[in-house]
C-alpha atoms as a PDB file:
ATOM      1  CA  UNK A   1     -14.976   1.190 -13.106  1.00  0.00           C
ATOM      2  CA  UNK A   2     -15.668  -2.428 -12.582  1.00  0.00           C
ATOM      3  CA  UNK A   3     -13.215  -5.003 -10.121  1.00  0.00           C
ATOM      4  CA  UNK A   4     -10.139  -5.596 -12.061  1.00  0.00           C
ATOM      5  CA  UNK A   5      -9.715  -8.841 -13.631  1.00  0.00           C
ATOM      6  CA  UNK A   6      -6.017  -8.633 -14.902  1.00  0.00           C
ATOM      7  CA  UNK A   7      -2.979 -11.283 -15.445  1.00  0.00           C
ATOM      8  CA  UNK A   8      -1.101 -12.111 -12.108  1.00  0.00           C
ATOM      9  CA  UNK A   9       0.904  -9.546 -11.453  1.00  0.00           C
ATOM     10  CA  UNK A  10       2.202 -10.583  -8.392  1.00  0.00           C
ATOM     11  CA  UNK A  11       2.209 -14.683  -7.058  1.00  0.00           C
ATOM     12  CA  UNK A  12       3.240 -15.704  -3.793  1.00  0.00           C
ATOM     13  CA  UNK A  13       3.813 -19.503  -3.399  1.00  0.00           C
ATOM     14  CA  UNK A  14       3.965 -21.678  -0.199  1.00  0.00           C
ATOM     15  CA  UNK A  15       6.053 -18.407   1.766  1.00  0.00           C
ATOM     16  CA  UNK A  16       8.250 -18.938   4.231  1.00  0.00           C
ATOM     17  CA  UNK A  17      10.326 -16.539   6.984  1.00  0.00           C
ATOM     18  CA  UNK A  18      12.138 -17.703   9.379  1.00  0.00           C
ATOM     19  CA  UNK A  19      14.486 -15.367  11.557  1.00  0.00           C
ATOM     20  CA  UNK A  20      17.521 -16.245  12.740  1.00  0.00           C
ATOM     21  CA  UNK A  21      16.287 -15.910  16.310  1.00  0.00           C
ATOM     22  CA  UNK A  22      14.082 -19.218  15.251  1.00  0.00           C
ATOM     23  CA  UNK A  23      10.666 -16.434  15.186  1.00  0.00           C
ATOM     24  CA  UNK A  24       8.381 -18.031  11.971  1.00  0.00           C
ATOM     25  CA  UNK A  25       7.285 -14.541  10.479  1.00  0.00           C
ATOM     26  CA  UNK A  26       5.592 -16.537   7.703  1.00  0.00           C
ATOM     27  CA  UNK A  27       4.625 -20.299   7.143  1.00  0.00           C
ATOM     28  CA  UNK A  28       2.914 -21.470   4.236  1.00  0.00           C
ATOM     29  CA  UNK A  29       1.493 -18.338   2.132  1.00  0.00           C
ATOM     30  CA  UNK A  30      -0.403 -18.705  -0.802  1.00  0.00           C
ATOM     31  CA  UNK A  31      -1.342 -15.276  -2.429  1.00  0.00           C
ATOM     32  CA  UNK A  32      -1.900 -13.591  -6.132  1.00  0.00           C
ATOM     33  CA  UNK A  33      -2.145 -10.143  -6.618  1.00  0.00           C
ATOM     34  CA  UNK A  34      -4.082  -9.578 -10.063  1.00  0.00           C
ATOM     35  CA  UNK A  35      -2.883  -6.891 -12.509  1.00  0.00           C
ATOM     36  CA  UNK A  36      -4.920  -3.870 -11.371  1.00  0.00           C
ATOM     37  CA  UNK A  37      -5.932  -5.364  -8.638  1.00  0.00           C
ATOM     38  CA  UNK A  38      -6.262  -3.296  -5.044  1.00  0.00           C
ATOM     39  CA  UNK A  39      -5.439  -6.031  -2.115  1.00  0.00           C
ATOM     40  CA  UNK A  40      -5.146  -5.387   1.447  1.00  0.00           C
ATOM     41  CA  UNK A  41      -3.833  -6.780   4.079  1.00  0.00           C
ATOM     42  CA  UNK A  42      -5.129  -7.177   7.501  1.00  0.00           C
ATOM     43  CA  UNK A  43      -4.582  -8.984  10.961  1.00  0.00           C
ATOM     44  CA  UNK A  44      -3.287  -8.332  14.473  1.00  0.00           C
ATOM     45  CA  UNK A  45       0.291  -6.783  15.119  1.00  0.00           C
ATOM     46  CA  UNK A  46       3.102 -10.001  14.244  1.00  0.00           C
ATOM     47  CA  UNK A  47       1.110 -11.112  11.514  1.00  0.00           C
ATOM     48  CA  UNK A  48       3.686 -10.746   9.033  1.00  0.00           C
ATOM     49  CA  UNK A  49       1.725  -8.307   6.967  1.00  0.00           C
ATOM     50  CA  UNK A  50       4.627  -5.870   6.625  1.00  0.00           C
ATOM     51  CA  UNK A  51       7.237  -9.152   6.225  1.00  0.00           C
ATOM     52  CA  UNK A  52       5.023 -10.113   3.011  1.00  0.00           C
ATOM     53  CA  UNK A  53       5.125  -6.176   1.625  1.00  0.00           C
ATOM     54  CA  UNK A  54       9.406  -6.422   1.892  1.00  0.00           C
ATOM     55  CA  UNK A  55       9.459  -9.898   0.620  1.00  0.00           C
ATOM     56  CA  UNK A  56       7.264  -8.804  -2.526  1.00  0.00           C
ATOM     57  CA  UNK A  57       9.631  -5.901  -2.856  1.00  0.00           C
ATOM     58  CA  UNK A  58      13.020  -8.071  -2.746  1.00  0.00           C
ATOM     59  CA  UNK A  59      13.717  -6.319   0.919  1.00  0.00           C
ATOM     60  CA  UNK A  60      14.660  -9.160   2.499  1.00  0.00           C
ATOM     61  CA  UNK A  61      15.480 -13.245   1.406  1.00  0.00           C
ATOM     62  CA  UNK A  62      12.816 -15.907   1.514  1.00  0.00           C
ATOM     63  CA  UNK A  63      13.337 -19.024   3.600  1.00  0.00           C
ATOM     64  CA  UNK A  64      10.787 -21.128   1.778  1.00  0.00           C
ATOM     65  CA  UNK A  65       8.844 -20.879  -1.201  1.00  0.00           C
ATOM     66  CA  UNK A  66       9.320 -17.989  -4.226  1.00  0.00           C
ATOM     67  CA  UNK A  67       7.871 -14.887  -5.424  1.00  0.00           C
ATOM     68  CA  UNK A  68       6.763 -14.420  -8.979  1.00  0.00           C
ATOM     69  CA  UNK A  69       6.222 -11.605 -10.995  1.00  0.00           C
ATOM     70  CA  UNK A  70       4.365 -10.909 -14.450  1.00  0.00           C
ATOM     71  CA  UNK A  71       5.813  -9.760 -17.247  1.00  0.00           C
ATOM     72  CA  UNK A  72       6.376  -6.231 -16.853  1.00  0.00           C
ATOM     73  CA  UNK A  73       5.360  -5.607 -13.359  1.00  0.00           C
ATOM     74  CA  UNK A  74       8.095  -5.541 -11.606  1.00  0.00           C
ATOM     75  CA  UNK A  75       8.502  -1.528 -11.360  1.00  0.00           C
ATOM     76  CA  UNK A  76       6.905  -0.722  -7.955  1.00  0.00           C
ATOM     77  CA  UNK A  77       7.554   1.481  -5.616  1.00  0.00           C
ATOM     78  CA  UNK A  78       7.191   1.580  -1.470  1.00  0.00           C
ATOM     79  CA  UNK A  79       5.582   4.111   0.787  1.00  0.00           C
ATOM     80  CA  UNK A  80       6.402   3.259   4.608  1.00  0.00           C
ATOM     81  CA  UNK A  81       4.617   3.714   7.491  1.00  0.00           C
ATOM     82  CA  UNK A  82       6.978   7.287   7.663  1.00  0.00           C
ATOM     83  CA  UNK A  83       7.471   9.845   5.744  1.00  0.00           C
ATOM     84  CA  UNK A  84      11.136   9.845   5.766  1.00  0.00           C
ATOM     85  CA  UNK A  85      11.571  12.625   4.414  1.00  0.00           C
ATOM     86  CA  UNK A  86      14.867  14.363   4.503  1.00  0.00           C
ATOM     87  CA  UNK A  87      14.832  17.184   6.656  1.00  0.00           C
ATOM     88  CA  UNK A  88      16.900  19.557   5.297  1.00  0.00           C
ATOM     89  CA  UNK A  89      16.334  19.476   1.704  1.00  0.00           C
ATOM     90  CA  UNK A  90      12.959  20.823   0.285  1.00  0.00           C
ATOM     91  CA  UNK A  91       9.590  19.132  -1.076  1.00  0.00           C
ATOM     92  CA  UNK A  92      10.745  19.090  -4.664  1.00  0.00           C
ATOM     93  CA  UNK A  93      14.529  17.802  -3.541  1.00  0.00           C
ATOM     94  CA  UNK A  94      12.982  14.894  -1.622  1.00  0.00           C
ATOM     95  CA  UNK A  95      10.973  14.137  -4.033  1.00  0.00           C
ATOM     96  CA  UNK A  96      13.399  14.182  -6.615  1.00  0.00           C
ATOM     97  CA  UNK A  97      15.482  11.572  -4.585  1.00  0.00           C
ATOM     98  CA  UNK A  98      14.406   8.223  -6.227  1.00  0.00           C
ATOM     99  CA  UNK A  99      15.268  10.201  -9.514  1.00  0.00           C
ATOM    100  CA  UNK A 100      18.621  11.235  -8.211  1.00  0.00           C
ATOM    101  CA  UNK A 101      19.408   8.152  -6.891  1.00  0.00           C
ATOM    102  CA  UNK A 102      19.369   7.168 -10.801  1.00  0.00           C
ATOM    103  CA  UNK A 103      21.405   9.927 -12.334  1.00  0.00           C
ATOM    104  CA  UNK A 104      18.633  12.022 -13.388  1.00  0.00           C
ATOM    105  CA  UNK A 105      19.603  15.721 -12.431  1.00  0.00           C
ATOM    106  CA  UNK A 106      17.022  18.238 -10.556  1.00  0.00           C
ATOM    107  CA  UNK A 107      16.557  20.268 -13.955  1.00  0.00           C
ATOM    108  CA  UNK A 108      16.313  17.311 -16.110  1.00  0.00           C
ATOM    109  CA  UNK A 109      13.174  15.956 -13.585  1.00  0.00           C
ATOM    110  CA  UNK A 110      11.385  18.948 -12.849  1.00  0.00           C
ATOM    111  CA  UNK A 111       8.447  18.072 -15.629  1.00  0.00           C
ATOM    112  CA  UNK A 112       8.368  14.653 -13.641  1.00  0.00           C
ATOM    113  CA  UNK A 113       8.441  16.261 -10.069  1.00  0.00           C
ATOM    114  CA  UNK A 114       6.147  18.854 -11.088  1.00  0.00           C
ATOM    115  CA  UNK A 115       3.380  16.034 -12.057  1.00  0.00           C
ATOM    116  CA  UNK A 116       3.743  13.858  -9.645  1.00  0.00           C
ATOM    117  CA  UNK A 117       2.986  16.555  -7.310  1.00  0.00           C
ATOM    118  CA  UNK A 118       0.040  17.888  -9.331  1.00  0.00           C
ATOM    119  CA  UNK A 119      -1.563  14.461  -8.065  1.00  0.00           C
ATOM    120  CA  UNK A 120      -1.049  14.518  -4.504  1.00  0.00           C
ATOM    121  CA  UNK A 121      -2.429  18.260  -4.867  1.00  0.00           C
ATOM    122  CA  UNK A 122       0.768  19.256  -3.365  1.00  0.00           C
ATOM    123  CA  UNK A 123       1.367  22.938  -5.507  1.00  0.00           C
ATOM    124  CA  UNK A 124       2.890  25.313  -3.727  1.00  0.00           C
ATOM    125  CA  UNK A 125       4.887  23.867  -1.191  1.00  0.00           C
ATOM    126  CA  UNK A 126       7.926  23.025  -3.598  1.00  0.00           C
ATOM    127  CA  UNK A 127      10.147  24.972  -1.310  1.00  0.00           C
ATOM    128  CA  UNK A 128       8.669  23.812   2.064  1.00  0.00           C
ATOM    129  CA  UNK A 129      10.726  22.274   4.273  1.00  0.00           C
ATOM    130  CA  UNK A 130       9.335  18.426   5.944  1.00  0.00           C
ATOM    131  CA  UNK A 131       9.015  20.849   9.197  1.00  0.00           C
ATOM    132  CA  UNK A 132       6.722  23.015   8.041  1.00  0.00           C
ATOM    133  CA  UNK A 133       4.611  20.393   6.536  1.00  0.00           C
ATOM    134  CA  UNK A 134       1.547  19.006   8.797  1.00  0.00           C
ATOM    135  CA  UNK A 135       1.345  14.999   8.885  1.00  0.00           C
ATOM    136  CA  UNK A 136      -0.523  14.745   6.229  1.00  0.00           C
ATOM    137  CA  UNK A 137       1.481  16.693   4.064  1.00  0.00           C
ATOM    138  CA  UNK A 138       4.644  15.070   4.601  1.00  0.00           C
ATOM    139  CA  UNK A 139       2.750  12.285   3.584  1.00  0.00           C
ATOM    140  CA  UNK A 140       1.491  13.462   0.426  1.00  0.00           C
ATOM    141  CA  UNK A 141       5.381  14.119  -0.087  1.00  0.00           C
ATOM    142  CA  UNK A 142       6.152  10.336   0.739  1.00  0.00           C
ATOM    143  CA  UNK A 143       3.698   9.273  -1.725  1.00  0.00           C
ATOM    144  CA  UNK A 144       4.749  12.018  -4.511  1.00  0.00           C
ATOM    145  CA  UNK A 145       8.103  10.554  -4.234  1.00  0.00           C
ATOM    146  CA  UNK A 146       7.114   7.126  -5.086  1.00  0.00           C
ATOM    147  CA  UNK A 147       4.807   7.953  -8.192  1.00  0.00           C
ATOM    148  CA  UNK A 148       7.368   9.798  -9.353  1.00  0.00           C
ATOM    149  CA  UNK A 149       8.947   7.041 -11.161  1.00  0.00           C
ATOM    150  CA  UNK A 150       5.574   6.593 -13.006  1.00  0.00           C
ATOM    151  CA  UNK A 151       5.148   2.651 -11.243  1.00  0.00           C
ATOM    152  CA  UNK A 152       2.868  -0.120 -12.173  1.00  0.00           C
ATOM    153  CA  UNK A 153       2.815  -1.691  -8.482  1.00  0.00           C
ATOM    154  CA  UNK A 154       2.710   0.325  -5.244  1.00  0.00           C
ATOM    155  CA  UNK A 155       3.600  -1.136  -2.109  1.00  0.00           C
ATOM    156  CA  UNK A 156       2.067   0.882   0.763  1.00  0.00           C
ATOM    157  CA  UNK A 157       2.486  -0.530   4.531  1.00  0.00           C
ATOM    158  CA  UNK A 158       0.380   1.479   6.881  1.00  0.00           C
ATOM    159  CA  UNK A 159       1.041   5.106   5.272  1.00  0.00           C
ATOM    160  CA  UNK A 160      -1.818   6.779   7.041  1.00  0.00           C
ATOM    161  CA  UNK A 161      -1.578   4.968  10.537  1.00  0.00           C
ATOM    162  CA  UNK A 162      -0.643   7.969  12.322  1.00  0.00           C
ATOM    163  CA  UNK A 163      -2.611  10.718  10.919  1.00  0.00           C
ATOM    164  CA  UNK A 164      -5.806  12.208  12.625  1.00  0.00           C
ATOM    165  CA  UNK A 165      -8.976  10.379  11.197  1.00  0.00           C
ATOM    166  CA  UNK A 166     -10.135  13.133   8.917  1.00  0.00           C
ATOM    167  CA  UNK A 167      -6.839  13.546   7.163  1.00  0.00           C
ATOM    168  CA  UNK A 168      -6.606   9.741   6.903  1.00  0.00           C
ATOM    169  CA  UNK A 169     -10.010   9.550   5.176  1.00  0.00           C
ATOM    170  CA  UNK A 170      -9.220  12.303   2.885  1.00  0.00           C
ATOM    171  CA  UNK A 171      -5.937  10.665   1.987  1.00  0.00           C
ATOM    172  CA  UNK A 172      -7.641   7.557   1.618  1.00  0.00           C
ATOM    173  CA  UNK A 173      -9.841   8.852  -1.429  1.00  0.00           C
ATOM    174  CA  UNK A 174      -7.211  10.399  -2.427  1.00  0.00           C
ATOM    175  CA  UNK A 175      -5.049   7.189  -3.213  1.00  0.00           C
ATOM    176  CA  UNK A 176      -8.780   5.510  -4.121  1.00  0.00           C
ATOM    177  CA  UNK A 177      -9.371   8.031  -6.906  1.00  0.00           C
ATOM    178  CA  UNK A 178      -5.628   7.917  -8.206  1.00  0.00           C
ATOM    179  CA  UNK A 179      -5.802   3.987  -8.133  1.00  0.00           C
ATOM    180  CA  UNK A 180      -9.552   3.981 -10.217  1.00  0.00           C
ATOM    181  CA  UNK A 181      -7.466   6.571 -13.030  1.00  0.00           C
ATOM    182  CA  UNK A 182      -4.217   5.029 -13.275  1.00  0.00           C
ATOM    183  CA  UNK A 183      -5.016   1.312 -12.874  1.00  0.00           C
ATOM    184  CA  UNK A 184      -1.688   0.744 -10.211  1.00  0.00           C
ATOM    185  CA  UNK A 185      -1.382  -2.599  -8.799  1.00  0.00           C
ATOM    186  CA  UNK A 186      -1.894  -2.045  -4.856  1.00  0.00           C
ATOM    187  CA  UNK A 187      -0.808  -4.013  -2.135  1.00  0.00           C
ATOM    188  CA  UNK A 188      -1.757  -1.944   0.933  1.00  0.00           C
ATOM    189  CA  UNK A 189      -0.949  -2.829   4.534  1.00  0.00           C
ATOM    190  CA  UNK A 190      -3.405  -1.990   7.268  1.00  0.00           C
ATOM    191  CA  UNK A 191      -5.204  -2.584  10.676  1.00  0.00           C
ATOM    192  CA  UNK A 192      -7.707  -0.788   9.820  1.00  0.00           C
ATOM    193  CA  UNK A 193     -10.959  -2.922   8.872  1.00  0.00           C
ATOM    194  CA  UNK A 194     -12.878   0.314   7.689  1.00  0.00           C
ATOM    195  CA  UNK A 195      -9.964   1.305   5.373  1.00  0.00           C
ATOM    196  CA  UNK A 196      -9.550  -2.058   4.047  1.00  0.00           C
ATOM    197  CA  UNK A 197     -13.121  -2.323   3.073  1.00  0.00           C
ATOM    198  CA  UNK A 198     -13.278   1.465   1.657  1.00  0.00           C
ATOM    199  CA  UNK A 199     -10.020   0.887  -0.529  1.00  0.00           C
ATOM    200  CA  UNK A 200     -10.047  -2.636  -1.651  1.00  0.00           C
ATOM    201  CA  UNK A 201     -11.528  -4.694  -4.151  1.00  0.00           C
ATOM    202  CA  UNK A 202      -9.958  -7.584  -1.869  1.00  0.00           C
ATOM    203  CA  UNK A 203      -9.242  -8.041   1.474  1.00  0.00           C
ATOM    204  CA  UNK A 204      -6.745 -10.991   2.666  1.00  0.00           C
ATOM    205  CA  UNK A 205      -6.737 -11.342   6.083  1.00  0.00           C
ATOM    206  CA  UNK A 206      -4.135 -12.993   8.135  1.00  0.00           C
ATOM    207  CA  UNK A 207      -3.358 -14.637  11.432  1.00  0.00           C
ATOM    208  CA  UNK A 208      -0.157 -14.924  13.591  1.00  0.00           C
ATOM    209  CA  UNK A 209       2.042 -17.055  15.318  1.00  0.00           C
ATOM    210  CA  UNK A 210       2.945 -18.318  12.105  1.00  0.00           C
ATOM    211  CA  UNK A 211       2.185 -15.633  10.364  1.00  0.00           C
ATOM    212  CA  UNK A 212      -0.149 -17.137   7.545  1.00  0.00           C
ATOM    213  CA  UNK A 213      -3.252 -16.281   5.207  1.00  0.00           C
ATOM    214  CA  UNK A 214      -6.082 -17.366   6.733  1.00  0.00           C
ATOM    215  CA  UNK A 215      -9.616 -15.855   4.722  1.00  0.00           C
ATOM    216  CA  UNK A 216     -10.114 -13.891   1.971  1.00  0.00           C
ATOM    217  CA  UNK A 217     -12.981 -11.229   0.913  1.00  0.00           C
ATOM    218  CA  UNK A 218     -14.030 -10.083  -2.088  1.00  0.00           C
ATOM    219  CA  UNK A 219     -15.575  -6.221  -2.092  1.00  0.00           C
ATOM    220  CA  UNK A 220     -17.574  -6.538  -4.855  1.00  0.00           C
ATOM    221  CA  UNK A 221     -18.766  -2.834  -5.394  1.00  0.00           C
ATOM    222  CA  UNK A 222     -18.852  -0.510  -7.602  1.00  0.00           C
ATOM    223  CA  UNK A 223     -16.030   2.595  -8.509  1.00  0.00           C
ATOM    224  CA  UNK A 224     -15.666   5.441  -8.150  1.00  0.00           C
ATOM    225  CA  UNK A 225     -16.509   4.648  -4.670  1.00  0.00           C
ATOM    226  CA  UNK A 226     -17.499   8.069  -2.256  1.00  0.00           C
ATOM    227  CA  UNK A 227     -18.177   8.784   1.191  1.00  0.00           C
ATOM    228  CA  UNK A 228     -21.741   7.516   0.866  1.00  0.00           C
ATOM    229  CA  UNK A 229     -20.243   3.722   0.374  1.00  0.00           C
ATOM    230  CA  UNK A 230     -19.286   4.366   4.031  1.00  0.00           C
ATOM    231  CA  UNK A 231     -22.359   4.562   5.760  1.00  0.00           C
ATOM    232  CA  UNK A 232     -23.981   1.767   3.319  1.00  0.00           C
ATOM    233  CA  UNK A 233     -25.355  -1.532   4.680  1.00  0.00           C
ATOM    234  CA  UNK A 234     -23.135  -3.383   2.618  1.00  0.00           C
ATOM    235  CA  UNK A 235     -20.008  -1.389   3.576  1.00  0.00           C
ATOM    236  CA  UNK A 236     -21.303  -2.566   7.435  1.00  0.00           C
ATOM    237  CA  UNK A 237     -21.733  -6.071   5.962  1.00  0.00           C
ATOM    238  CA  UNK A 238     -18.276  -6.158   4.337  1.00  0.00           C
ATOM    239  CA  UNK A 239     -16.805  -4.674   7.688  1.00  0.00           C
ATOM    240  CA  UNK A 240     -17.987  -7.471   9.685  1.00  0.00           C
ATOM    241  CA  UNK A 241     -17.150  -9.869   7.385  1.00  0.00           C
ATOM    242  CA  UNK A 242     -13.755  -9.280   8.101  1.00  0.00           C
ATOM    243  CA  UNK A 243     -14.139  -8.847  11.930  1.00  0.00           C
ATOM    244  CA  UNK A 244     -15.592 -12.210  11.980  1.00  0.00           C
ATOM    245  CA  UNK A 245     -12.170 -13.548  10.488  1.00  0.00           C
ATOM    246  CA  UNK A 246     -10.108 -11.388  12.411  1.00  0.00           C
ATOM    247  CA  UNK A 247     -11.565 -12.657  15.683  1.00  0.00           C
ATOM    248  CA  UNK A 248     -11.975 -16.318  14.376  1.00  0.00           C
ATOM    249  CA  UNK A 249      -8.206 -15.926  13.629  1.00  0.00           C
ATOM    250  CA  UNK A 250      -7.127 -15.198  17.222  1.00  0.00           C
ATOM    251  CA  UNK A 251      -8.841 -17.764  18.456  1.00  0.00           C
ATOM    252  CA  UNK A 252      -7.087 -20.270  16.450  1.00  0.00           C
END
């Protein structure tokens, strides 16, 4: 799989938040997410990385500037830094939630729940409960319940920030791998330079106090990407790459 080079999907222009309390979450942000395209975003806490996720998903009005979409993109779904899950109903009922939520009975989305489980390699739990589910698991949930309205954009803001680092990297090529089959648009939320480099085929990296866009690097390497891109000299290079903006970024 080469680096996608769709339509705009998604196109940010001159962004602006201001809260009421006079805080500038966002000044000035300039940003287009490609069709196919996996972006993420990086900086210190305050940034406004998770304030340009909500905006992108209508969760909240702009002050300045406007939000564009392409034709036909605009069916995304969010996975939050939490599960969320509901804790007394069962893996299937939580995931059948977004479904619900649009009139579409438990029988009538089984096919639907079943599959979008089958991705997240989550068989045999359907009649867990979220407390008997590790961290990671409960994740898998989280993200089973957003593919399961089959989106073409998928909003994730720091889904794996709390997991141990081995079930973070395995969830991490698990997304990668569904992402390289199923051509989602990503926009993925992150401090985590390593992640960002591992996942992305572009890495926007911002700065705070105004939150604002302030570099932007291209991974240009190959898919399917494995565990051996890790420990490569250019996965190093990209990694400091990004460091280098990071830290020229707090100095500003």
């Amino acid at each position: 799989m080469t680096t996608p080079m769709g339509e705009p999907a998604i196109t940010l222009h001159q962004v602006g938040k201001v809260y009421r309390n006079g805080t500038v979450a966002l000044q000035g942000v300039d940003l287009t997410v490609q069709r196919g395209d996996f972006v993420s975003l990086v900086g210190p806490s305050g940034c406004g990385k998770s304030t340009v996720l909500k905006l992108i998903a209508g969760l909240g009005s702009l002050t300045q500037g406007q939000v564009d979409w392409g034709l036909g993109d605009r069916h995304l779904a969010f996975v939050f830094q939490e599960a969320a899950l509901m804790p007394w109903a069962t893996v299937v009922e939580n995931i059948h939630l977004p479904l619900k939520l649009k009139g579409k009975s438990l029988r009538a989305s089984r096919a639907a729940i079943q599959s979008a489980m089958n991705l997240v390699n989550l068989q045999g739990s359907e009649q867990a409960y979220p407390r008997q589910l590790s961290g990671g698991m409960k994740m898998r949930v989280s993200i089973a319940r957003a593919l399961v309205t089959e989106p073409t954009v998928l909003l994730m803001d720091e889904p794996f920030g709390a997991l141990d680092e081995m079930t973070r990297s395995r969830l991490n090529s698990d997304v990668l791998h569904l992402w390289e089959r199923y051509h989602w648009t990503v926009v993925f939320v992150t401090h985590n330079i390593y992640e960002a480099v591992y996942l992305s085929n572009r890495v926007v990296v911002m700065a705070a106090q105004p939150g604002r866009i302030v570099a932007e690097v291209l991974i240009d390497e190959p898919h399917p990407r494995t565990d051996a891109f890790r420990t490569s000299p250019a996965f190093n290079h990209y990694c400091r790459q990004v460091l280098e903006y990071l830290t020229g970024a707090e100095q500003t």
